[in-house]
C-alpha atoms as a PDB file:
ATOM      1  CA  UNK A   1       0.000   0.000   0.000  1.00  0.00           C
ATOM      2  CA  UNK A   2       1.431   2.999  -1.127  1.00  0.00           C
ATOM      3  CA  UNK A   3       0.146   6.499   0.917  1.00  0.00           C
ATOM      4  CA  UNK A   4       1.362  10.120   0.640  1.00  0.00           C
ATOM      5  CA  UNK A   5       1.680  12.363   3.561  1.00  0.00           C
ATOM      6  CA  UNK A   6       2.138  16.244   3.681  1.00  0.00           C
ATOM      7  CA  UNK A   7       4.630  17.397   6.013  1.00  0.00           C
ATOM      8  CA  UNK A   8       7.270  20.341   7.272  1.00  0.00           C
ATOM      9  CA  UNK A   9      11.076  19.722   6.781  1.00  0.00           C
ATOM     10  CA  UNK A  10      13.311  22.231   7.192  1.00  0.00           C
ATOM     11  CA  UNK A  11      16.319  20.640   5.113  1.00  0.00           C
ATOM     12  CA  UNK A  12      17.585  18.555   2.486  1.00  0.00           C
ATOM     13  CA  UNK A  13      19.849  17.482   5.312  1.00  0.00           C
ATOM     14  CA  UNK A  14      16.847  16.444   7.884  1.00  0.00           C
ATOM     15  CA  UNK A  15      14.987  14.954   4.602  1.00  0.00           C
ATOM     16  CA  UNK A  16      17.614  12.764   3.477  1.00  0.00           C
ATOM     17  CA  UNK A  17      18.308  11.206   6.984  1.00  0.00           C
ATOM     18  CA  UNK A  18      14.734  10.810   8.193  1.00  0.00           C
ATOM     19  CA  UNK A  19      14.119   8.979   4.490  1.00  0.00           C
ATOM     20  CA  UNK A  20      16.831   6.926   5.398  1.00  0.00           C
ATOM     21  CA  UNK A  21      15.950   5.643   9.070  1.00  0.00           C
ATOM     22  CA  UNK A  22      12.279   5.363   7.767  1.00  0.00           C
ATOM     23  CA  UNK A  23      13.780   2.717   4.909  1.00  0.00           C
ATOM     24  CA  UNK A  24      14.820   0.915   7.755  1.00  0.00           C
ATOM     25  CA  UNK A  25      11.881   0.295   9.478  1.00  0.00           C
ATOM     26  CA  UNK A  26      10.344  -3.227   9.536  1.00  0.00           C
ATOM     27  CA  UNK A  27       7.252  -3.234   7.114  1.00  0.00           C
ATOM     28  CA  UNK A  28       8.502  -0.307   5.360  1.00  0.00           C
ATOM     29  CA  UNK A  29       9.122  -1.609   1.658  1.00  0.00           C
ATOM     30  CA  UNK A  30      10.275   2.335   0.337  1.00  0.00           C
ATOM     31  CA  UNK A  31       9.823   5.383   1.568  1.00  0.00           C
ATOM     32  CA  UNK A  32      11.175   8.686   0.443  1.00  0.00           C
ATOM     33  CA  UNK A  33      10.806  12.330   1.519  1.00  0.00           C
ATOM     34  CA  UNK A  34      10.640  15.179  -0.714  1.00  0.00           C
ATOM     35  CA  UNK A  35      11.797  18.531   0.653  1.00  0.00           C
ATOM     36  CA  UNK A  36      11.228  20.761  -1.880  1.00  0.00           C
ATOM     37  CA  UNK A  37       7.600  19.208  -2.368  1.00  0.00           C
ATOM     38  CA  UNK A  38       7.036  18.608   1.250  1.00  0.00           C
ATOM     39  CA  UNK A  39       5.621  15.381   1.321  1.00  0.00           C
ATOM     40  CA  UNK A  40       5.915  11.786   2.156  1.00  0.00           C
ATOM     41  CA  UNK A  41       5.384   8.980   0.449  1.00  0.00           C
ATOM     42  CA  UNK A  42       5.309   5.699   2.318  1.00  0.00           C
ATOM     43  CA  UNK A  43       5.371   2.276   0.331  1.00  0.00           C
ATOM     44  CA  UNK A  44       4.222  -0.198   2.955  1.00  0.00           C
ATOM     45  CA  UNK A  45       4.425  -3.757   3.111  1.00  0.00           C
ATOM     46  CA  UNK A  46       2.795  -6.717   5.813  1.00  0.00           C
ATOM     47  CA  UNK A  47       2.088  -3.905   9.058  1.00  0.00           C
ATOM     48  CA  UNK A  48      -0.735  -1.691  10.043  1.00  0.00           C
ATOM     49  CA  UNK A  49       0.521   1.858   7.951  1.00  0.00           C
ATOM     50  CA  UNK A  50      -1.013   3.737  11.258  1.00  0.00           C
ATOM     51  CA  UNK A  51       1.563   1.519  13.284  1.00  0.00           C
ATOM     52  CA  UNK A  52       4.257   2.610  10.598  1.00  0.00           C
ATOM     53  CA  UNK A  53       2.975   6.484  10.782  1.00  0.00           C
ATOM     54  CA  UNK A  54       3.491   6.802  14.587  1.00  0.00           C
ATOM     55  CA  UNK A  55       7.000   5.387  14.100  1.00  0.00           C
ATOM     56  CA  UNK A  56       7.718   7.522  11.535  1.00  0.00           C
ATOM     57  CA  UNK A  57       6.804  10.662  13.654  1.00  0.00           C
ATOM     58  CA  UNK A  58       9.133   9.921  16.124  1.00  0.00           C
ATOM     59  CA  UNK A  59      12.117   8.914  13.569  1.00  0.00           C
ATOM     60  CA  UNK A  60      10.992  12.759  12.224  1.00  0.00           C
ATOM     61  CA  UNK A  61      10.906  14.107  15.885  1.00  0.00           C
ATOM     62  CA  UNK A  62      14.601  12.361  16.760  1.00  0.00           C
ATOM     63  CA  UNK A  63      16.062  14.114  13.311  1.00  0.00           C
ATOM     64  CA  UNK A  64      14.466  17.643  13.749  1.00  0.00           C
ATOM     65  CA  UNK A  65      11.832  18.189  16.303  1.00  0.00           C
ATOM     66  CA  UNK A  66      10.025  21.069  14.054  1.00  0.00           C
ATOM     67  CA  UNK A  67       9.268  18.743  11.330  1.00  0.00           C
ATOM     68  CA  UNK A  68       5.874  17.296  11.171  1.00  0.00           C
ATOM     69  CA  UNK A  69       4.229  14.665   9.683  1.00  0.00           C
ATOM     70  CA  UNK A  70       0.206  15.047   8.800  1.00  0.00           C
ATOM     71  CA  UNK A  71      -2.035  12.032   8.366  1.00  0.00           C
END
Protein backbone atom coordinates (compact mmCIF):
# COMPACT_ATOMS: atom_id res chain seq x y z
CA UNK A 1 0.00 0.00 0.00
CA UNK A 2 1.43 3.00 -1.13
CA UNK A 3 0.15 6.50 0.92
CA UNK A 4 1.36 10.12 0.64
CA UNK A 5 1.68 12.36 3.56
CA UNK A 6 2.14 16.24 3.68
CA UNK A 7 4.63 17.40 6.01
CA UNK A 8 7.27 20.34 7.27
CA UNK A 9 11.08 19.72 6.78
CA UNK A 10 13.31 22.23 7.19
CA UNK A 11 16.32 20.64 5.11
CA UNK A 12 17.59 18.56 2.49
CA UNK A 13 19.85 17.48 5.31
CA UNK A 14 16.85 16.44 7.88
CA UNK A 15 14.99 14.95 4.60
CA UNK A 16 17.61 12.76 3.48
CA UNK A 17 18.31 11.21 6.98
CA UNK A 18 14.73 10.81 8.19
CA UNK A 19 14.12 8.98 4.49
CA UNK A 20 16.83 6.93 5.40
CA UNK A 21 15.95 5.64 9.07
CA UNK A 22 12.28 5.36 7.77
CA UNK A 23 13.78 2.72 4.91
CA UNK A 24 14.82 0.91 7.76
CA UNK A 25 11.88 0.30 9.48
CA UNK A 26 10.34 -3.23 9.54
CA UNK A 27 7.25 -3.23 7.11
CA UNK A 28 8.50 -0.31 5.36
CA UNK A 29 9.12 -1.61 1.66
CA UNK A 30 10.27 2.34 0.34
CA UNK A 31 9.82 5.38 1.57
CA UNK A 32 11.17 8.69 0.44
CA UNK A 33 10.81 12.33 1.52
CA UNK A 34 10.64 15.18 -0.71
CA UNK A 35 11.80 18.53 0.65
CA UNK A 36 11.23 20.76 -1.88
CA UNK A 37 7.60 19.21 -2.37
CA UNK A 38 7.04 18.61 1.25
CA UNK A 39 5.62 15.38 1.32
CA UNK A 40 5.92 11.79 2.16
CA UNK A 41 5.38 8.98 0.45
CA UNK A 42 5.31 5.70 2.32
CA UNK A 43 5.37 2.28 0.33
CA UNK A 44 4.22 -0.20 2.96
CA UNK A 45 4.42 -3.76 3.11
CA UNK A 46 2.80 -6.72 5.81
CA UNK A 47 2.09 -3.91 9.06
CA UNK A 48 -0.73 -1.69 10.04
CA UNK A 49 0.52 1.86 7.95
CA UNK A 50 -1.01 3.74 11.26
CA UNK A 51 1.56 1.52 13.28
CA UNK A 52 4.26 2.61 10.60
CA UNK A 53 2.97 6.48 10.78
CA UNK A 54 3.49 6.80 14.59
CA UNK A 55 7.00 5.39 14.10
CA UNK A 56 7.72 7.52 11.54
CA UNK A 57 6.80 10.66 13.65
CA UNK A 58 9.13 9.92 16.12
CA UNK A 59 12.12 8.91 13.57
CA UNK A 60 10.99 12.76 12.22
CA UNK A 61 10.91 14.11 15.88
CA UNK A 62 14.60 12.36 16.76
CA UNK A 63 16.06 14.11 13.31
CA UNK A 64 14.47 17.64 13.75
CA UNK A 65 11.83 18.19 16.30
CA UNK A 66 10.02 21.07 14.05
CA UNK A 67 9.27 18.74 11.33
CA UNK A 68 5.87 17.30 11.17
CA UNK A 69 4.23 14.67 9.68
CA UNK A 70 0.21 15.05 8.80
CA UNK A 71 -2.04 12.03 8.37
Amino acid sequence: MRKTYKMEVDCATCASKIEDALNKLDGVKEARVNFMTQKLILDIEGKDIDTILVEAKKIAKKVDRDTEIYA
